[in-house]
N, C-alpha and C. Protein backbone atom coordinates (compact mmCIF):
# COMPACT_ATOMS: atom_id res chain seq x y z
N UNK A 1 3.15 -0.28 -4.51
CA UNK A 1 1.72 -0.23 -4.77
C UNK A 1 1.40 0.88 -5.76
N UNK A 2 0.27 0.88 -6.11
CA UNK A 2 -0.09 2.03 -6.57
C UNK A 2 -0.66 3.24 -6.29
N UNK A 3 -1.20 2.59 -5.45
CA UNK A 3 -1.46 3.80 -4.20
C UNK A 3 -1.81 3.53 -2.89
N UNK A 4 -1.96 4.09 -1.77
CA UNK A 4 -1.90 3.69 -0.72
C UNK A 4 -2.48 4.92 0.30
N UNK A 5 -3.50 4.82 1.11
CA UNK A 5 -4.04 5.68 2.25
C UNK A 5 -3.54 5.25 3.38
N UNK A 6 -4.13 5.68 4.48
CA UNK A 6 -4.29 5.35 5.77
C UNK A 6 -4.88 3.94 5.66
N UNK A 7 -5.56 3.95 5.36
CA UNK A 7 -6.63 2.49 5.30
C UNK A 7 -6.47 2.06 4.34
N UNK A 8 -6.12 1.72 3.03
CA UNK A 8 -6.45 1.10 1.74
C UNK A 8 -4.98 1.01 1.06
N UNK A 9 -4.80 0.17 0.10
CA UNK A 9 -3.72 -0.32 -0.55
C UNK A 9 -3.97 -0.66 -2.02
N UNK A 10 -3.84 -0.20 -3.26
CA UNK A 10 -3.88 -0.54 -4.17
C UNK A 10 -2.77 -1.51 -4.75
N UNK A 11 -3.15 -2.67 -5.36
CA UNK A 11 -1.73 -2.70 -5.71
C UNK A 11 -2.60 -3.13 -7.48
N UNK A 12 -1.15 -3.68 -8.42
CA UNK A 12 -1.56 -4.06 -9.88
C UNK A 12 -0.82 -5.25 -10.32
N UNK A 13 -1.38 -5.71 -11.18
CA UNK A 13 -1.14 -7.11 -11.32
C UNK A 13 -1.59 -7.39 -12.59
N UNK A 14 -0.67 -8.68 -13.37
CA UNK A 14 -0.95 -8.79 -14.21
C UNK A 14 -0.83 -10.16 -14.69
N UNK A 15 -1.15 -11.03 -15.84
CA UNK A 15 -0.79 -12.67 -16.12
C UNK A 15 0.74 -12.63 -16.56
N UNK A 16 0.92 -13.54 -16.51
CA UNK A 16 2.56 -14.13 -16.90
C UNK A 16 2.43 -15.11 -18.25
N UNK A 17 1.47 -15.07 -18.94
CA UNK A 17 1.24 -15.95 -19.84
C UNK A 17 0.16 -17.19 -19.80
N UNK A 18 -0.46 -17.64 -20.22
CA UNK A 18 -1.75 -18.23 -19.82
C UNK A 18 -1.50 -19.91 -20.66
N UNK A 19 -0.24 -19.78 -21.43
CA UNK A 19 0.18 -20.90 -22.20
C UNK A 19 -1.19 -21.53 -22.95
N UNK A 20 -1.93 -21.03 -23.84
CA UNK A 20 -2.76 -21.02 -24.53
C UNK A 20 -4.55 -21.13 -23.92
N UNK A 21 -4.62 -20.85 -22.51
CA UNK A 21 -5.81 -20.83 -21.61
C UNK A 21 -6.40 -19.98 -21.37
N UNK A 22 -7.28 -20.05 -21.43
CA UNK A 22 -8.79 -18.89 -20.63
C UNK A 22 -8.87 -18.55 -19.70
N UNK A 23 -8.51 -16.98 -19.38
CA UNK A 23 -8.08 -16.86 -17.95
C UNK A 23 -9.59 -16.65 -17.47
N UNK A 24 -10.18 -16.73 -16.77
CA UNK A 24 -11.31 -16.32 -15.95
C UNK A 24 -11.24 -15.90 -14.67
N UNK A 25 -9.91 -15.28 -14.28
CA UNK A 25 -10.14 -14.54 -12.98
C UNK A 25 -8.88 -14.65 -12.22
N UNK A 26 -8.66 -13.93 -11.03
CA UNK A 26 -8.10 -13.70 -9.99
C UNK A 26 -8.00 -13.84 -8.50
N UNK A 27 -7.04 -14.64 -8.30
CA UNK A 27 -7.42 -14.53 -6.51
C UNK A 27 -6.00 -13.98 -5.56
N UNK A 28 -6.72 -12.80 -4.74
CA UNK A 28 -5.63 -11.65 -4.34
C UNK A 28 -5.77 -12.18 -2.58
N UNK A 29 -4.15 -12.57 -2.43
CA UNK A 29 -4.24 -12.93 -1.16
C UNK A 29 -3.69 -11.52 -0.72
N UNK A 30 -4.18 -11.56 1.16
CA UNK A 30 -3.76 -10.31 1.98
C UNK A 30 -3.91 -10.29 3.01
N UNK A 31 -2.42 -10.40 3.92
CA UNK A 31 -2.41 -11.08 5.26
C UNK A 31 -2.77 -9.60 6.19
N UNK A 32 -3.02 -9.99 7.65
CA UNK A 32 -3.88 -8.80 8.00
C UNK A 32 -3.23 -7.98 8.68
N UNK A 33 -1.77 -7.36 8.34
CA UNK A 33 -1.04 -6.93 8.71
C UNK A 33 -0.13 -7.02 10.01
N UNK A 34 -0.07 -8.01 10.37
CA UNK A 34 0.87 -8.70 11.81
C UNK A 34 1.23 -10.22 11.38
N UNK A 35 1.78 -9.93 9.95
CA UNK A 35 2.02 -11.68 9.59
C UNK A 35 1.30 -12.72 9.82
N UNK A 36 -0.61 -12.33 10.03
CA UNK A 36 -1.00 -13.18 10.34
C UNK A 36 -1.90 -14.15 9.17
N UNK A 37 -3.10 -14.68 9.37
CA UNK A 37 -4.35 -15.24 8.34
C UNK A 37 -3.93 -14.76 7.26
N UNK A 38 -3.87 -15.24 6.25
CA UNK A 38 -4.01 -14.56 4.92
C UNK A 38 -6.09 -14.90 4.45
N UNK A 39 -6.74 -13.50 4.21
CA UNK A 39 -7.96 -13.20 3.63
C UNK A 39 -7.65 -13.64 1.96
N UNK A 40 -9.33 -13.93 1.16
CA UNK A 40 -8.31 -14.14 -0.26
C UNK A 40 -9.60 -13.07 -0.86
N UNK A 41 -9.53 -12.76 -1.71
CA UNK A 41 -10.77 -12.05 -2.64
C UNK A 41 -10.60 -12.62 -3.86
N UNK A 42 -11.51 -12.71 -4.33
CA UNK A 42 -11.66 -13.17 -5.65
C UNK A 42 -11.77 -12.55 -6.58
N UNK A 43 -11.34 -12.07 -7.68
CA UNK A 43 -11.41 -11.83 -8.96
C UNK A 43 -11.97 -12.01 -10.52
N UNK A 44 -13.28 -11.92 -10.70
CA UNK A 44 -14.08 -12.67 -11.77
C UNK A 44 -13.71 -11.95 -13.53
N UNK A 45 -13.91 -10.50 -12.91
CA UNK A 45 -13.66 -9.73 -14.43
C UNK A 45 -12.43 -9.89 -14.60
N UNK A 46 -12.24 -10.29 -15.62
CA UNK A 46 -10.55 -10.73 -16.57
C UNK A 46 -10.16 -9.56 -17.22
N UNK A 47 -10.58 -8.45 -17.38
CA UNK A 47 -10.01 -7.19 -17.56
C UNK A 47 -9.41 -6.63 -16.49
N UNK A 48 -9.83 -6.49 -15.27
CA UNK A 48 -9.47 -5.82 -14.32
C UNK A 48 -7.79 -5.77 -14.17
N UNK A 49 -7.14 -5.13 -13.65
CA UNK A 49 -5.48 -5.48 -13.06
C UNK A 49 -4.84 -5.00 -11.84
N UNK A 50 -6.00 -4.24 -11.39
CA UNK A 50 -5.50 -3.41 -10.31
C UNK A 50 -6.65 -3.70 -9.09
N UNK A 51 -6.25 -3.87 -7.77
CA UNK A 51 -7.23 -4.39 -6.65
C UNK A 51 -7.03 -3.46 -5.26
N UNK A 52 -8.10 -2.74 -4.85
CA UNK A 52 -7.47 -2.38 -3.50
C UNK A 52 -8.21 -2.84 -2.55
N UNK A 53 -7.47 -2.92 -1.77
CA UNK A 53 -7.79 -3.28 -0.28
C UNK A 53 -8.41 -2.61 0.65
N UNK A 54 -9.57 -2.35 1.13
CA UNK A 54 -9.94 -1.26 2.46
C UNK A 54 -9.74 -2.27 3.80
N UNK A 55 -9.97 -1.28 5.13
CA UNK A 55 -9.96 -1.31 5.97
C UNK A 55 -9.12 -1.80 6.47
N UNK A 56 -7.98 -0.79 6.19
CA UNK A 56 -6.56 -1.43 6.77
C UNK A 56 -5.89 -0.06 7.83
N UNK A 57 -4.53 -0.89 8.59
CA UNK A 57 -4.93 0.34 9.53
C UNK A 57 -2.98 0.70 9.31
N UNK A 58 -3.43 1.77 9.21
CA UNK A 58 -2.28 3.09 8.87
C UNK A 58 -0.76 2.07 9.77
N UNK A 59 0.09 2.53 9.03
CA UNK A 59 1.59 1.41 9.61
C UNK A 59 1.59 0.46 10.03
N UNK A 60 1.10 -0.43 9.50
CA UNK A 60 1.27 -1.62 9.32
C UNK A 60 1.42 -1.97 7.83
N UNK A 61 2.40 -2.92 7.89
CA UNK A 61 3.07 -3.61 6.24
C UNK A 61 2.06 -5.00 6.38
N UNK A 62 1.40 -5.23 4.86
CA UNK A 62 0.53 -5.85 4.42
C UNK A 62 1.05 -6.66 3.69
N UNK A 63 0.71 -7.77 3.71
CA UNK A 63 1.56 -8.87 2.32
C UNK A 63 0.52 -9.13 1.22
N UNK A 64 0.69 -8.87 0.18
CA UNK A 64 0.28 -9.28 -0.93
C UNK A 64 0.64 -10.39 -1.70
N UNK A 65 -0.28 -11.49 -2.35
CA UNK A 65 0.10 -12.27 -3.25
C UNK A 65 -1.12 -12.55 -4.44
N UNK A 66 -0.52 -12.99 -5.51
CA UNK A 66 -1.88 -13.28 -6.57
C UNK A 66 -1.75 -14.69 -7.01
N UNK A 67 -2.60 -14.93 -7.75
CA UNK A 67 -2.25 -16.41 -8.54
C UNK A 67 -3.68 -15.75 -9.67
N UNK A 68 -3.47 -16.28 -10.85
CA UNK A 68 -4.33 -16.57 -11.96
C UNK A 68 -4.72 -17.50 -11.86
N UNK A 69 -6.18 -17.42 -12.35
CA UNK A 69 -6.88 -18.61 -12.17
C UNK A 69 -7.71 -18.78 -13.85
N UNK A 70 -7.61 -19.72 -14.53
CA UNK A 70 -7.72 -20.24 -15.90
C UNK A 70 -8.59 -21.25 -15.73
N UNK A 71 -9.25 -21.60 -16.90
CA UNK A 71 -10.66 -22.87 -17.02
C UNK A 71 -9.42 -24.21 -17.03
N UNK A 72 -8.30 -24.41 -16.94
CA UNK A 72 -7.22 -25.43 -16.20
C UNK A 72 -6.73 -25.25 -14.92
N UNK A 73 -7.25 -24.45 -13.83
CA UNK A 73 -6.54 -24.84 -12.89
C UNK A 73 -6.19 -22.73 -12.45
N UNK A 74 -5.60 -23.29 -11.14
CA UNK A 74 -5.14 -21.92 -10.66
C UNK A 74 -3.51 -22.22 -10.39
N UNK A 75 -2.93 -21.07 -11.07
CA UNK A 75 -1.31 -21.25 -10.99
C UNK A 75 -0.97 -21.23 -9.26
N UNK A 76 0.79 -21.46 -9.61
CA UNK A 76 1.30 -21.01 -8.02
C UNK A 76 1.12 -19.43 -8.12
N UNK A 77 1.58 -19.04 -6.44
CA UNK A 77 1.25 -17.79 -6.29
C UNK A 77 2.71 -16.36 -6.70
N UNK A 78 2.56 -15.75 -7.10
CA UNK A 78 3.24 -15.08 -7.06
C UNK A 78 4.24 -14.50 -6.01
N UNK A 79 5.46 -13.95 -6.09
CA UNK A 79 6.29 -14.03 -5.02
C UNK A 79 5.56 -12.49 -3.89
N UNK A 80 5.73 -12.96 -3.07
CA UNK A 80 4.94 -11.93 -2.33
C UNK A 80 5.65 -10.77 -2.05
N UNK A 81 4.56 -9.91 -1.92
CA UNK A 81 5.04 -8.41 -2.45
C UNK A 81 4.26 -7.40 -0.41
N UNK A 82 5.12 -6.48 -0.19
CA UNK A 82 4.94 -6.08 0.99
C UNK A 82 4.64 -4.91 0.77
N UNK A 83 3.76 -4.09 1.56
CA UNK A 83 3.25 -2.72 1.23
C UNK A 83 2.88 -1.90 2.91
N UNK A 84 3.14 -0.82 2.93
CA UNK A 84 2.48 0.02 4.26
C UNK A 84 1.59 0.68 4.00
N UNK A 85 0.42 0.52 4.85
CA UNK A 85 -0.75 1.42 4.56
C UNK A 85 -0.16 3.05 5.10
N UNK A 86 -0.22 4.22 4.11
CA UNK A 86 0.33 5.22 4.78
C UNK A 86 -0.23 6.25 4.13
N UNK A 87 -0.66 7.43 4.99
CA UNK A 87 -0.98 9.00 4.34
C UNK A 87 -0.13 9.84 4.33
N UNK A 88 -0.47 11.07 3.21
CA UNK A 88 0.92 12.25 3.55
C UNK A 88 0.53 12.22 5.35
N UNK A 89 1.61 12.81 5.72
CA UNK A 89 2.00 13.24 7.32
C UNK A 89 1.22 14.48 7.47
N UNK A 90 1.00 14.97 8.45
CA UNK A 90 0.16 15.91 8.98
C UNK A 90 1.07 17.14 8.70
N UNK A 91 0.41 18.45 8.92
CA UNK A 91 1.86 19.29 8.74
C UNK A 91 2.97 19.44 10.35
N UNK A 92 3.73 20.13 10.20
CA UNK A 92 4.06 20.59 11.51
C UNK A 92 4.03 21.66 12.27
N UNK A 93 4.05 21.48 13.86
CA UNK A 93 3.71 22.93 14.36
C UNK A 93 4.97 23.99 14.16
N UNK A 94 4.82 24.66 13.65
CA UNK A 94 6.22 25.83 13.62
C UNK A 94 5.87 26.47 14.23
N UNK A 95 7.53 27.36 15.27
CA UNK A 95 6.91 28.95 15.64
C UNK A 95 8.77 29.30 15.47
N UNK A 96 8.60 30.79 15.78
CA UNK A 96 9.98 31.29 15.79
C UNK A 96 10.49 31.68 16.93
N UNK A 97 11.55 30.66 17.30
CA UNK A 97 11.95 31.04 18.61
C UNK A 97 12.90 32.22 18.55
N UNK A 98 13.63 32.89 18.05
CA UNK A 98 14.13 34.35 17.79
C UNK A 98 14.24 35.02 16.35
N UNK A 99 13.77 36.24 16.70
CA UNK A 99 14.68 36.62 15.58
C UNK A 99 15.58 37.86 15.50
N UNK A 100 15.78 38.57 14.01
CA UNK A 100 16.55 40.04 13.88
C UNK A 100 16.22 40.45 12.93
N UNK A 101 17.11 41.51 12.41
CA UNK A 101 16.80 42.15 11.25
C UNK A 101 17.48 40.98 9.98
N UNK A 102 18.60 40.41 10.57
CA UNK A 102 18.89 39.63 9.35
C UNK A 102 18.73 38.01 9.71
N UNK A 103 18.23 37.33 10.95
CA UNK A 103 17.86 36.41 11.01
C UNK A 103 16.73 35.83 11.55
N UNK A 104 16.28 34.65 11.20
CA UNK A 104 14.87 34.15 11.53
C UNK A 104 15.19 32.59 12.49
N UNK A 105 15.00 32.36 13.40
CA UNK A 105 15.58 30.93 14.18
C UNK A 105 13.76 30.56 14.12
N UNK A 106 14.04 29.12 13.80
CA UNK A 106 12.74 28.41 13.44
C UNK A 106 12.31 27.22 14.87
N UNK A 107 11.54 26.29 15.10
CA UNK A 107 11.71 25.45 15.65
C UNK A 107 9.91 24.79 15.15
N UNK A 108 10.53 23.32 15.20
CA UNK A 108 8.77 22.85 14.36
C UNK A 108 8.73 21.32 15.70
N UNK A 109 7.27 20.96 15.37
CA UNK A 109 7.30 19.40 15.91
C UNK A 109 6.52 19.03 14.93
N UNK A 110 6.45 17.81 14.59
CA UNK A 110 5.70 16.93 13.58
C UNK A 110 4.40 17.05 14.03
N UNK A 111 3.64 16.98 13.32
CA UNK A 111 2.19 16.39 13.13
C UNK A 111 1.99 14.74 12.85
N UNK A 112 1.13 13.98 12.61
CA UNK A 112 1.06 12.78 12.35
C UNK A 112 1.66 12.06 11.14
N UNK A 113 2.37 11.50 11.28
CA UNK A 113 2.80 10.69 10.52
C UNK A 113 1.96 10.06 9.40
N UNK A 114 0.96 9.83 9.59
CA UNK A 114 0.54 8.93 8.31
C UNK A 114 0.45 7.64 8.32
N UNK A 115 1.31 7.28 9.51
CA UNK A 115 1.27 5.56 9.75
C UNK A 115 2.64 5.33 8.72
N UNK A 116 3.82 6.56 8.49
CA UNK A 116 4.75 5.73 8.10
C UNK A 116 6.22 6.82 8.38
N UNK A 117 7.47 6.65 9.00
CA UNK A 117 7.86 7.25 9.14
C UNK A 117 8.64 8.43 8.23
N UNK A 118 8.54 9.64 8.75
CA UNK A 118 9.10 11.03 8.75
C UNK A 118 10.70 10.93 8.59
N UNK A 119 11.18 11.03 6.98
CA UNK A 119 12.38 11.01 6.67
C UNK A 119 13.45 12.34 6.33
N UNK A 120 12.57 13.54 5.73
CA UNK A 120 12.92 14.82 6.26
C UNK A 120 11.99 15.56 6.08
N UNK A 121 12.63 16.74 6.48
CA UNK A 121 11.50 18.17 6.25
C UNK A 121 12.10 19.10 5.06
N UNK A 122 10.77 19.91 4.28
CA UNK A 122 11.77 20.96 3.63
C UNK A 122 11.00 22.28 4.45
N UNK A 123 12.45 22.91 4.24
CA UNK A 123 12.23 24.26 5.09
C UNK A 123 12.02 25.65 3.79
């Protein structure tokens, strides 16, 4: 995507060639994150390329698809594209469980995830 919150999903998109036609718009499918209904939105301004999505809920993977739509017809859809709604992670709690003159012993727990999982920490 292009960007992505807790709630919202950008993604971008573009034509594949219009084979000499008038594109007049877009239609952005987006299933509601449990593989279910696909919602469609429509797309009128033919400049546009980029669409986001609100009210989506943090970890859960979203399916995306597009099709162009031309004064001939609306193409097939594009191959579908998967996305997680996700925020940076919260910070973590640190404290120091010992120390010395020449060492520091650390210990942390996560904060929230973001709705996507915690792959490392930097210390």
């Amino acid at each position: 995507p292009r960007d992505s919150t807790s709630s919202s999903i950008t993604i971008g998109f573009d034509t594949n060639g219009l084979n000499g036609a008038y594109l007049t718009g877009f239609k952005i499918y987006t299933d509601d994150g449990n593989n279910g209904p696909w919602s469609i939105d429509t797309i009128t301004d033919t400049t546009q390329r980029t669409f986001t999505k609100y009210g989506l809920s943090a970890g859960l993977y979203y399916r995306f698809k597009v099709q162009v739509v031309s004064e001939v017809g609306t193409s097939a859809s594009s191959p579908i594209a998967t996305f997680v709604a996700a925020a940076t992670p919260d910070p973590p709690t640190v404290s120091v469980t010992s120390s010395s003159n020449i060492q520091i012993d650390l210990a942390w727990s996560p904060g929230s995830d973001g709705g996507s999982t915690i792959t490392g920490w930097y210390v």
